[in-house]
N, C-alpha and C. Protein backbone atom coordinates (compact mmCIF):
# COMPACT_ATOMS: atom_id res chain seq x y z
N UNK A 1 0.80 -1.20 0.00
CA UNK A 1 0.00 0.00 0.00
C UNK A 1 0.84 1.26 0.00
N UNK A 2 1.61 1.43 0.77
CA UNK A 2 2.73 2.46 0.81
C UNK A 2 3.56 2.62 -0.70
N UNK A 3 3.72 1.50 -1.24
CA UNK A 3 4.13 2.01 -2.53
C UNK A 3 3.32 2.42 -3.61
N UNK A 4 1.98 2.15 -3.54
CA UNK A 4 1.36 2.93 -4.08
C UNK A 4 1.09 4.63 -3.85
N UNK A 5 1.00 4.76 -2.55
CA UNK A 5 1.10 6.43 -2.14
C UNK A 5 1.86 7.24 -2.65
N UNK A 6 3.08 6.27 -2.84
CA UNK A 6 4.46 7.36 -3.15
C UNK A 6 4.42 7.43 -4.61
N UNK A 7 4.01 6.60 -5.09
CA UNK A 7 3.67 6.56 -6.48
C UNK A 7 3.06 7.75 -7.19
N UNK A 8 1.80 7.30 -6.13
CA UNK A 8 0.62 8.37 -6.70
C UNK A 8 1.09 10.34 -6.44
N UNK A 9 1.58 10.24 -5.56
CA UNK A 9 2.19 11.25 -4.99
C UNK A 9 3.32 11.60 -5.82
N UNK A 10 3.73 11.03 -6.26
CA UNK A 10 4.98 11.68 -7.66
C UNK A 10 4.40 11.64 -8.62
N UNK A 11 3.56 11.28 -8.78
CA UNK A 11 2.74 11.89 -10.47
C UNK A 11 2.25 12.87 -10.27
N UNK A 12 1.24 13.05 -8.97
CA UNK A 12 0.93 14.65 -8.49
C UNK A 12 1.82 15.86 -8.26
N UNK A 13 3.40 15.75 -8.03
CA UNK A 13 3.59 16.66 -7.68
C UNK A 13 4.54 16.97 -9.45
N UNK A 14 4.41 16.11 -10.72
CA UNK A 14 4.97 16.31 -11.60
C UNK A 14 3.93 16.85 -12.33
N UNK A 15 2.86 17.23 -11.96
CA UNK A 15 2.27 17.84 -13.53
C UNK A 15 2.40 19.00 -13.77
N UNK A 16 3.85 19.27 -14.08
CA UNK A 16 3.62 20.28 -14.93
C UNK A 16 4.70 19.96 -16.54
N UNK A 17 4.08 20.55 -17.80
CA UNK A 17 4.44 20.45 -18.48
C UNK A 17 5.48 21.30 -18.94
N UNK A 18 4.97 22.27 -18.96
CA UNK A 18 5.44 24.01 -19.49
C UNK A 18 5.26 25.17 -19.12
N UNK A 19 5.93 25.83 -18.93
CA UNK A 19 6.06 27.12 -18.08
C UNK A 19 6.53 28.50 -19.56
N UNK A 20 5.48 29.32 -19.40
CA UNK A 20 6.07 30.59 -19.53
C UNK A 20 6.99 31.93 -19.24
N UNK A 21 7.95 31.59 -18.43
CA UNK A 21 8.80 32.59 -17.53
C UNK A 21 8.61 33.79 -18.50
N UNK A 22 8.56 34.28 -19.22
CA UNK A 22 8.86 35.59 -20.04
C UNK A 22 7.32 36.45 -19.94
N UNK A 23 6.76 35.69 -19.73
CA UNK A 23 5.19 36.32 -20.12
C UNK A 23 5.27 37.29 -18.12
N UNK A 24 5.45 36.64 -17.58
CA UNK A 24 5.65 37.80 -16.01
C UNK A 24 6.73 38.55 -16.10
N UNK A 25 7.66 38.73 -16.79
CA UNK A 25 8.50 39.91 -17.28
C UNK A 25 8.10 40.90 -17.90
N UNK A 26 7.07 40.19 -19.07
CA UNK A 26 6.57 41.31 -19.97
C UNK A 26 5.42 41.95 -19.74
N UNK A 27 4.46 41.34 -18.66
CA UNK A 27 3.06 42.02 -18.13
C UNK A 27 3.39 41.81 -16.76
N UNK A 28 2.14 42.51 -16.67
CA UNK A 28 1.71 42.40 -14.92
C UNK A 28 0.27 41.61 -15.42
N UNK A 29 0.21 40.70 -14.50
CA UNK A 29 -1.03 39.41 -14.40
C UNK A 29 -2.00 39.86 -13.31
N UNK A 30 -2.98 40.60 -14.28
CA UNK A 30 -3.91 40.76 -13.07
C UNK A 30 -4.77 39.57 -12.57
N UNK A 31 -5.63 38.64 -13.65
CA UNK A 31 -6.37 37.41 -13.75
C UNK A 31 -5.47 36.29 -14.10
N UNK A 32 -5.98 35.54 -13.37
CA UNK A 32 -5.64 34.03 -14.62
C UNK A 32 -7.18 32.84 -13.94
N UNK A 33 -7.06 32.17 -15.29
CA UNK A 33 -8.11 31.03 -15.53
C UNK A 33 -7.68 30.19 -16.10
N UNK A 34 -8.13 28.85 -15.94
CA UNK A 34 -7.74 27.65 -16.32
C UNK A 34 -8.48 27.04 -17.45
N UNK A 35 -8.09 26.47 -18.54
CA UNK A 35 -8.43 26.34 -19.98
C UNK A 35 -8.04 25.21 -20.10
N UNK A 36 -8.90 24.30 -21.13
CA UNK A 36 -9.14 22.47 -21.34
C UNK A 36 -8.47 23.28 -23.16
N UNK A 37 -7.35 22.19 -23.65
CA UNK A 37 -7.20 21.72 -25.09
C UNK A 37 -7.52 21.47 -25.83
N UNK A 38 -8.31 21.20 -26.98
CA UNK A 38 -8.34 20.49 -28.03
C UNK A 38 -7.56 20.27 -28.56
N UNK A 39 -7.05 18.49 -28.28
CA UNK A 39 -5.92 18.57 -29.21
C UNK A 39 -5.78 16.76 -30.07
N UNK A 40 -4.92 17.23 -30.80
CA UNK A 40 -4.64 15.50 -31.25
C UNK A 40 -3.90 14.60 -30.87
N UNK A 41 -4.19 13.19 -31.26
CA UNK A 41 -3.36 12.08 -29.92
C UNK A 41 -1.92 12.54 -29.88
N UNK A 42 -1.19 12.85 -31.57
CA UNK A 42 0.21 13.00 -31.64
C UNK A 42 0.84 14.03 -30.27
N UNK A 43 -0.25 14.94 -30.33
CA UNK A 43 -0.05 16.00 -29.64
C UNK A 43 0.27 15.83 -28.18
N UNK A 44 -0.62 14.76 -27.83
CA UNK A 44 -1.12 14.76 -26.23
C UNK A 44 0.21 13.78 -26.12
N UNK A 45 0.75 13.08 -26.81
CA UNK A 45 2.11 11.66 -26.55
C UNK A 45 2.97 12.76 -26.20
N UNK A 46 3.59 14.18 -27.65
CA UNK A 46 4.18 15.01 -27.37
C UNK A 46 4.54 15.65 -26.10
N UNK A 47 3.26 15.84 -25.08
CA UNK A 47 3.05 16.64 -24.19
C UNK A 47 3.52 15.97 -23.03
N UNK A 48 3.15 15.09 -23.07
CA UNK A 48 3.57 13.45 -22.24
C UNK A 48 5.15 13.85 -22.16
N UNK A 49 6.13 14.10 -23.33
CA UNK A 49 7.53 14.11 -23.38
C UNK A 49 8.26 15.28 -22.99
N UNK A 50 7.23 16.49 -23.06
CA UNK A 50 7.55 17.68 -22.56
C UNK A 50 8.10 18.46 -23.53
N UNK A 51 7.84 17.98 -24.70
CA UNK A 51 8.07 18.45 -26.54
C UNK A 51 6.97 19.74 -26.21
N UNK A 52 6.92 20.62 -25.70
CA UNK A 52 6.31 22.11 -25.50
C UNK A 52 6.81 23.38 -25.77
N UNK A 53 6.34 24.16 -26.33
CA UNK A 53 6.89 25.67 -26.12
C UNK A 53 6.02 26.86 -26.31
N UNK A 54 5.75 27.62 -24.98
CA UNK A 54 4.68 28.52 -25.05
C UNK A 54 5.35 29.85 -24.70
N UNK A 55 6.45 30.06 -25.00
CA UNK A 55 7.33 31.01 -25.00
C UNK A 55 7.21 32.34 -26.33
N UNK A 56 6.63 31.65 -27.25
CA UNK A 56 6.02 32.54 -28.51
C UNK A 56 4.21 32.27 -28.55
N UNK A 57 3.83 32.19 -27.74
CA UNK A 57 2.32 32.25 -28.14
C UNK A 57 1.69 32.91 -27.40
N UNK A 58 0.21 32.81 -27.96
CA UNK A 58 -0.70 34.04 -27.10
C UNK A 58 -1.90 33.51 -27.69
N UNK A 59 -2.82 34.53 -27.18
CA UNK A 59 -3.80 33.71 -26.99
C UNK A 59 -5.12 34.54 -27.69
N UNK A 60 -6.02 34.41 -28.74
CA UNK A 60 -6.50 35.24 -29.70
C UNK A 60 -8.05 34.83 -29.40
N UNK A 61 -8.82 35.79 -29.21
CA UNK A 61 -10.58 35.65 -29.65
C UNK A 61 -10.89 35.99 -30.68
N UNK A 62 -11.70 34.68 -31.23
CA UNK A 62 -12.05 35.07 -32.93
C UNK A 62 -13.67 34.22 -32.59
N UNK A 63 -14.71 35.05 -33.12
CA UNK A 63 -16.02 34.65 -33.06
C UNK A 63 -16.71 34.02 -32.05
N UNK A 64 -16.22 34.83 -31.03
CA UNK A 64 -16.54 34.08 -29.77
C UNK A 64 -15.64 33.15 -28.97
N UNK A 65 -14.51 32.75 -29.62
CA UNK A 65 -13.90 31.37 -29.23
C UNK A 65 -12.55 31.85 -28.92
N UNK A 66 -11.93 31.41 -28.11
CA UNK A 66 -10.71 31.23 -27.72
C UNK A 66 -9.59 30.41 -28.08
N UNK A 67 -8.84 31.02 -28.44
CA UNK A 67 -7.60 30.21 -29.09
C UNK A 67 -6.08 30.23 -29.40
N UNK A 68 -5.29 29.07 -28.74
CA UNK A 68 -4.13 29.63 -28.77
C UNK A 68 -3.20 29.29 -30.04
N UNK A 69 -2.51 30.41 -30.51
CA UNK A 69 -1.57 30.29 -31.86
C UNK A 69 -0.24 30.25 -30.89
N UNK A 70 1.18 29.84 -31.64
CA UNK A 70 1.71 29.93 -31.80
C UNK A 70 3.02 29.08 -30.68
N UNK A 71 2.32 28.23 -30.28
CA UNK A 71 2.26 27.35 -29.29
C UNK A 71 3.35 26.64 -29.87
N UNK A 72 4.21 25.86 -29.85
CA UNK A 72 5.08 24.86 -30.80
C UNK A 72 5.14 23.36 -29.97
N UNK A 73 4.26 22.15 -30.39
CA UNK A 73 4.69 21.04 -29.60
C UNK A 73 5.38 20.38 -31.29
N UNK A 74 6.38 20.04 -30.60
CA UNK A 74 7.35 19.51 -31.75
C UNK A 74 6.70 17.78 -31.76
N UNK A 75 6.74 17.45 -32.54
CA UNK A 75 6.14 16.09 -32.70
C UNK A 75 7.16 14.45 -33.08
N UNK A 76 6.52 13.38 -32.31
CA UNK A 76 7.95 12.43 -31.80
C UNK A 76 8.18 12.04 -33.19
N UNK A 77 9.23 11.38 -33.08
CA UNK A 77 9.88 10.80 -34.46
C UNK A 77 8.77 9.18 -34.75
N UNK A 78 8.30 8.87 -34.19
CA UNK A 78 7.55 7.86 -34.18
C UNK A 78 6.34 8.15 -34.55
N UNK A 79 5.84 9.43 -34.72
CA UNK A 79 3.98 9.88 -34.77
C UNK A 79 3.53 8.84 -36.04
N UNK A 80 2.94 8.53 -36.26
CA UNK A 80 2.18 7.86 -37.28
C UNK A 80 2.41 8.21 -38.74
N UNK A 81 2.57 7.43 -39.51
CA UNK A 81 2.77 8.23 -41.27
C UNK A 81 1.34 8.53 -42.00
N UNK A 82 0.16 8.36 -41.08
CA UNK A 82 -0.99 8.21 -41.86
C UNK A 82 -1.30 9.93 -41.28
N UNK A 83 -0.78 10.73 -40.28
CA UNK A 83 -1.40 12.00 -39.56
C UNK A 83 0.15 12.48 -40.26
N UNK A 84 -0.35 13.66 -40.61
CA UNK A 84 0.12 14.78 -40.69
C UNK A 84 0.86 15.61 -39.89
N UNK A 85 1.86 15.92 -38.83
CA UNK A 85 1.95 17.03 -37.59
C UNK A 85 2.39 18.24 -38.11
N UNK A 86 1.47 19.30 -37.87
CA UNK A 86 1.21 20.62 -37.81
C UNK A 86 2.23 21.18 -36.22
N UNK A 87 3.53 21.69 -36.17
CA UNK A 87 3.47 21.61 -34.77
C UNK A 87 3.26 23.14 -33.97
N UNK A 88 2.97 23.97 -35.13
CA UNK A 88 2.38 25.32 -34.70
C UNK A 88 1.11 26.08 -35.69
N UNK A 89 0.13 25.17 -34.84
CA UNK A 89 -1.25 25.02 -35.57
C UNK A 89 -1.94 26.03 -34.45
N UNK A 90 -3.18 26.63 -34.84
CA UNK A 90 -4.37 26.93 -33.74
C UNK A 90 -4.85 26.05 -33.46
N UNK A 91 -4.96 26.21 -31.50
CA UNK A 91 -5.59 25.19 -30.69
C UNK A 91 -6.68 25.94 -29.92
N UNK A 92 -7.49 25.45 -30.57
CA UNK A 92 -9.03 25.26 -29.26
C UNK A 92 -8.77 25.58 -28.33
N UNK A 93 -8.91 26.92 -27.12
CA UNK A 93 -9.62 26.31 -25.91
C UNK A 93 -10.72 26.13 -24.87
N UNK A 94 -11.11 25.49 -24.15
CA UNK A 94 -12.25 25.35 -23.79
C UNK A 94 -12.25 26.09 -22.46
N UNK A 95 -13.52 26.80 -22.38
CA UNK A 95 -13.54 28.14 -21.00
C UNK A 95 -15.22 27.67 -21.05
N UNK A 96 -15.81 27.98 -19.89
CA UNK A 96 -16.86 27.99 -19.95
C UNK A 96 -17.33 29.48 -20.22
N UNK A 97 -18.75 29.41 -20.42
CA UNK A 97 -19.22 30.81 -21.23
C UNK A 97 -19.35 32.42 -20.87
N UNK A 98 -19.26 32.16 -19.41
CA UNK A 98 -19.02 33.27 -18.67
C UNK A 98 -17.79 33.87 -18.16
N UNK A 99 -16.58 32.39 -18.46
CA UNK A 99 -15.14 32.84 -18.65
C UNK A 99 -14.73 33.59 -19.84
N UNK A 100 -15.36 33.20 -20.65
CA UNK A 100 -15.17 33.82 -22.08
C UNK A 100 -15.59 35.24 -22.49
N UNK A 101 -16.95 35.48 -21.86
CA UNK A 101 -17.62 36.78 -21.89
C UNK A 101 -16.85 37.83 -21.19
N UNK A 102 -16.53 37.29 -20.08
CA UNK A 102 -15.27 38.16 -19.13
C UNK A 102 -14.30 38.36 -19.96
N UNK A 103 -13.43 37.35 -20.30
CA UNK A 103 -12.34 37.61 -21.62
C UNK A 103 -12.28 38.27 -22.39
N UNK A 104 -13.41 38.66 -23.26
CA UNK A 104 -14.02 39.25 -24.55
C UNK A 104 -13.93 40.94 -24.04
N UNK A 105 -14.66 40.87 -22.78
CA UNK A 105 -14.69 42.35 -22.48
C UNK A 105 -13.42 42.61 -22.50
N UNK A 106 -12.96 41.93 -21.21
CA UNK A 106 -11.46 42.82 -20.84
C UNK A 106 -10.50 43.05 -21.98
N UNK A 107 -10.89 41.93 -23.20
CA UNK A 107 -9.35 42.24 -24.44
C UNK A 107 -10.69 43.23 -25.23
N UNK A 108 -11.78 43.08 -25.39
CA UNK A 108 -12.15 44.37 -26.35
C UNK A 108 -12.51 45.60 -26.20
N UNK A 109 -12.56 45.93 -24.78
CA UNK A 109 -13.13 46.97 -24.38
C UNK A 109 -12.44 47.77 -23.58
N UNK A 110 -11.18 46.96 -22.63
CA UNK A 110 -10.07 47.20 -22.00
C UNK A 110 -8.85 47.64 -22.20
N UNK A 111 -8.72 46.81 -23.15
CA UNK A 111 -6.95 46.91 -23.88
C UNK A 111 -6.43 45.94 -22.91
N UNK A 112 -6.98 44.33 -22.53
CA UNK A 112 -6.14 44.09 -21.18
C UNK A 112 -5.44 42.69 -22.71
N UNK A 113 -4.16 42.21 -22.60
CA UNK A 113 -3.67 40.93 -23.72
C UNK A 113 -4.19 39.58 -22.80
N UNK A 114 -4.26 38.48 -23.64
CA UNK A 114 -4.29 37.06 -23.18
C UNK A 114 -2.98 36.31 -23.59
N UNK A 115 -2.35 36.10 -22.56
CA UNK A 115 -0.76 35.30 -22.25
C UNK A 115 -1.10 33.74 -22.16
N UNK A 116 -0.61 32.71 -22.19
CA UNK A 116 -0.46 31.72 -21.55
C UNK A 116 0.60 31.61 -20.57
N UNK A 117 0.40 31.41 -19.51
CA UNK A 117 1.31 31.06 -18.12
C UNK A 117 2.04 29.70 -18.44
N UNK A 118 1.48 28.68 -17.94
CA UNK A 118 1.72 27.11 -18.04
C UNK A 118 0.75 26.35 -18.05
N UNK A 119 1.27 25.44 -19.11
CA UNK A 119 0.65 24.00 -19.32
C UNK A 119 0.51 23.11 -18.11
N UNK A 120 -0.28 22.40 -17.71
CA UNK A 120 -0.14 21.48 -16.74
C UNK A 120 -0.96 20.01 -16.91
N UNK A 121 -0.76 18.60 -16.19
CA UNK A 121 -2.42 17.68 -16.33
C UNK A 121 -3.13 18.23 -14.99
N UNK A 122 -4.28 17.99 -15.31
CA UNK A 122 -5.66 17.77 -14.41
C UNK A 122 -6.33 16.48 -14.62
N UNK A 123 -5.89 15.20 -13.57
CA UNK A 123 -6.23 14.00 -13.51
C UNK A 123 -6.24 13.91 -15.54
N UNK A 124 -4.96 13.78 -16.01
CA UNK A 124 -4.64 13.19 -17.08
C UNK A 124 -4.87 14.07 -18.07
N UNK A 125 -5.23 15.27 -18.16
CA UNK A 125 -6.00 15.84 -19.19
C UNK A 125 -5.29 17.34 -18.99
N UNK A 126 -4.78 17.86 -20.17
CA UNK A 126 -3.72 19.10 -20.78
C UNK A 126 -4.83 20.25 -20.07
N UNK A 127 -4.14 21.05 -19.12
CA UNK A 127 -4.71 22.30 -19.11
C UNK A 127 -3.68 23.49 -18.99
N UNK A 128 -4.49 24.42 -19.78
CA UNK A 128 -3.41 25.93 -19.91
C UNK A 128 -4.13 26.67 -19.10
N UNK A 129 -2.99 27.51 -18.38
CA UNK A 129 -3.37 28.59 -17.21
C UNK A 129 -3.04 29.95 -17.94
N UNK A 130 -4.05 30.82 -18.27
CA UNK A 130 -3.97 32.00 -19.03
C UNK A 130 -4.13 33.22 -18.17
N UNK A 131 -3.22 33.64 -18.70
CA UNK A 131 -2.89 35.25 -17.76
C UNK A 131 -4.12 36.70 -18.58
N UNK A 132 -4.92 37.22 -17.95
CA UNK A 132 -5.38 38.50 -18.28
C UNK A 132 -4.03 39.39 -17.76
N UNK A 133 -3.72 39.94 -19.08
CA UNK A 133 -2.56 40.94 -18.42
C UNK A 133 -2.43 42.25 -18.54
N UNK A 134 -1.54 43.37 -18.67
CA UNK A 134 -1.32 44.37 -19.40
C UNK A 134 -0.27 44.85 -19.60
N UNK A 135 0.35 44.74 -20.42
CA UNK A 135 1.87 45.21 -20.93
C UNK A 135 2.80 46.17 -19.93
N UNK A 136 4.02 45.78 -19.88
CA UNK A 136 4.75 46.73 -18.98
C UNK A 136 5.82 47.52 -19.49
N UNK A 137 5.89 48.75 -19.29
CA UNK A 137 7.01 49.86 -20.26
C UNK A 137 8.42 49.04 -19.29
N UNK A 138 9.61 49.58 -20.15
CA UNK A 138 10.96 49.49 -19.56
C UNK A 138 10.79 49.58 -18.05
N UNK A 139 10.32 51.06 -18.00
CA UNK A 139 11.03 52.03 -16.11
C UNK A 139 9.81 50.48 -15.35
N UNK A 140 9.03 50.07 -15.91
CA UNK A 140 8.14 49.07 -14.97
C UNK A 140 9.26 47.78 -14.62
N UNK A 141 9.62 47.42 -15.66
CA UNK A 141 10.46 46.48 -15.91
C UNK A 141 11.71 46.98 -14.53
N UNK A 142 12.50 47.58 -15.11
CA UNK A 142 13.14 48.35 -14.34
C UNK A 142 13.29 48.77 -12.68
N UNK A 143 12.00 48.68 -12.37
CA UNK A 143 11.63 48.91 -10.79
C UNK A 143 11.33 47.36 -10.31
N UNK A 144 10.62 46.88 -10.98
CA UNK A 144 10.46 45.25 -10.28
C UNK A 144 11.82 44.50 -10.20
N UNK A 145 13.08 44.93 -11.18
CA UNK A 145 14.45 44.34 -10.64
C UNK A 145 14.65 45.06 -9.47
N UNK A 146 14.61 46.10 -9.88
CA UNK A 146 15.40 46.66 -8.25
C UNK A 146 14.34 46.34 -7.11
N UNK A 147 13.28 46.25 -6.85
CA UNK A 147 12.92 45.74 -5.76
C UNK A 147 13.24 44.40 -5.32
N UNK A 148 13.05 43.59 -6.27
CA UNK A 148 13.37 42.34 -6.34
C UNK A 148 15.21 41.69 -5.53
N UNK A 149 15.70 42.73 -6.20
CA UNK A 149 17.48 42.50 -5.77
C UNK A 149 17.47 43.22 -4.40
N UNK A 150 16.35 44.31 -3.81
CA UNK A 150 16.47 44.94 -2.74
C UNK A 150 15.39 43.41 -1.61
N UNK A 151 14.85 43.11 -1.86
CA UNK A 151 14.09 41.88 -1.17
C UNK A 151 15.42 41.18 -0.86
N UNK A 152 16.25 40.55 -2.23
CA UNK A 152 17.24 39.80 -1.70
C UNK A 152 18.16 40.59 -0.39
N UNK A 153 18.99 41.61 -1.26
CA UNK A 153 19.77 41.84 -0.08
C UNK A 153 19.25 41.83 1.44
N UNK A 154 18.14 42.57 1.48
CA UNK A 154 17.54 42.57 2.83
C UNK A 154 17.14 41.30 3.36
N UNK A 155 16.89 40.31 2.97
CA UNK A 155 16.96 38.93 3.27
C UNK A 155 18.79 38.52 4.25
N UNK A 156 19.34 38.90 2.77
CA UNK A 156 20.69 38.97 3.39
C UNK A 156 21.09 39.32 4.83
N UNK A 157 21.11 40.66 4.64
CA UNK A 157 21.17 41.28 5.64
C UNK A 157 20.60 40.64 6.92
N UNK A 158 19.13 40.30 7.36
CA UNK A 158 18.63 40.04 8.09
C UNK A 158 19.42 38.18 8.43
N UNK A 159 20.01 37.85 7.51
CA UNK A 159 20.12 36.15 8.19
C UNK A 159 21.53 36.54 8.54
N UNK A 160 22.62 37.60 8.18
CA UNK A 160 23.81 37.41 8.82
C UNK A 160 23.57 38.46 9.83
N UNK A 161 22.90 39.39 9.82
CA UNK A 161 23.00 40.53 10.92
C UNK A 161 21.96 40.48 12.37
């Protein structure tokens, strides 16, 4: 029984696929919401391998729907010869309808962008965590290092002094 716990317990604390680090450099994240894939099997094996990159994508409303471009899952050397891999295709995603209506306002009426944060599973199944954001000038950029390096030192400070 115990080896099952530990089991189960390291698959939980591994889901994550993909991370955006650049997208919290370049905005400030006021929202985020959690978003279901549409995607294909090649895709989902891919994801499995950690063949991801959401470092160039974003996230576009077209006719109501949500969707992320520019996403890159590179596809295994093994995928099937009968499928095709597209590996920077538009992907579906799924929000429920009042996530979406919220969305719609804030990017059409706001000026606020849609980022992707990170990929992760939810009991087996691809979900993207999307940032409502809003762009940050240099001097923004600029002040969050220096606070950031002033947190450290004062950390410093406080464990030797």
């Amino acid at each position: 029984m115990a080896g099952k716990k530990s089991k189960k317990n390291k698959k939980q604390a591994d889901n994550n696929i993909a991370q955006n680090r650049q997208a919290t450099h370049e905005f400030f994240i006021e929202d985020q919401f959690e978003a279901g894939l549409v995607l294909e099997g090649w895709e989902v094996k891919s994801l499995r391998e950690g063949r991801v990159q959401l470092k160039e994508s974003y996230i576009q409303i077209h006719r109501g729907e949500a969707w992320l471009q520019g996403a890159h899952i590179s596809p295994l050397l093994s995928a099937s010869t009968h499928v095709n891999p597209i590996s920077i295709r538009k992907r579906k995603l799924l929000l429920h309808r009042q996530e979406l209506n919220k969305l719609i306002g804030a990017v059409e009426r706001r000026g606020y962008t849609l980022v992707p944060l990170s990929m992760y599973w939810v009991r087996g199944r691809a979900k993207l965590k999307i940032g409502l954001a809003k762009g940050k000038k240099l001097h923004d950029k600029r002040a969050v290092a220096k606070d950031r390096d002033w947190q450290r030192d004062k950390a410093r400070i406080m464990k030797h002094g």
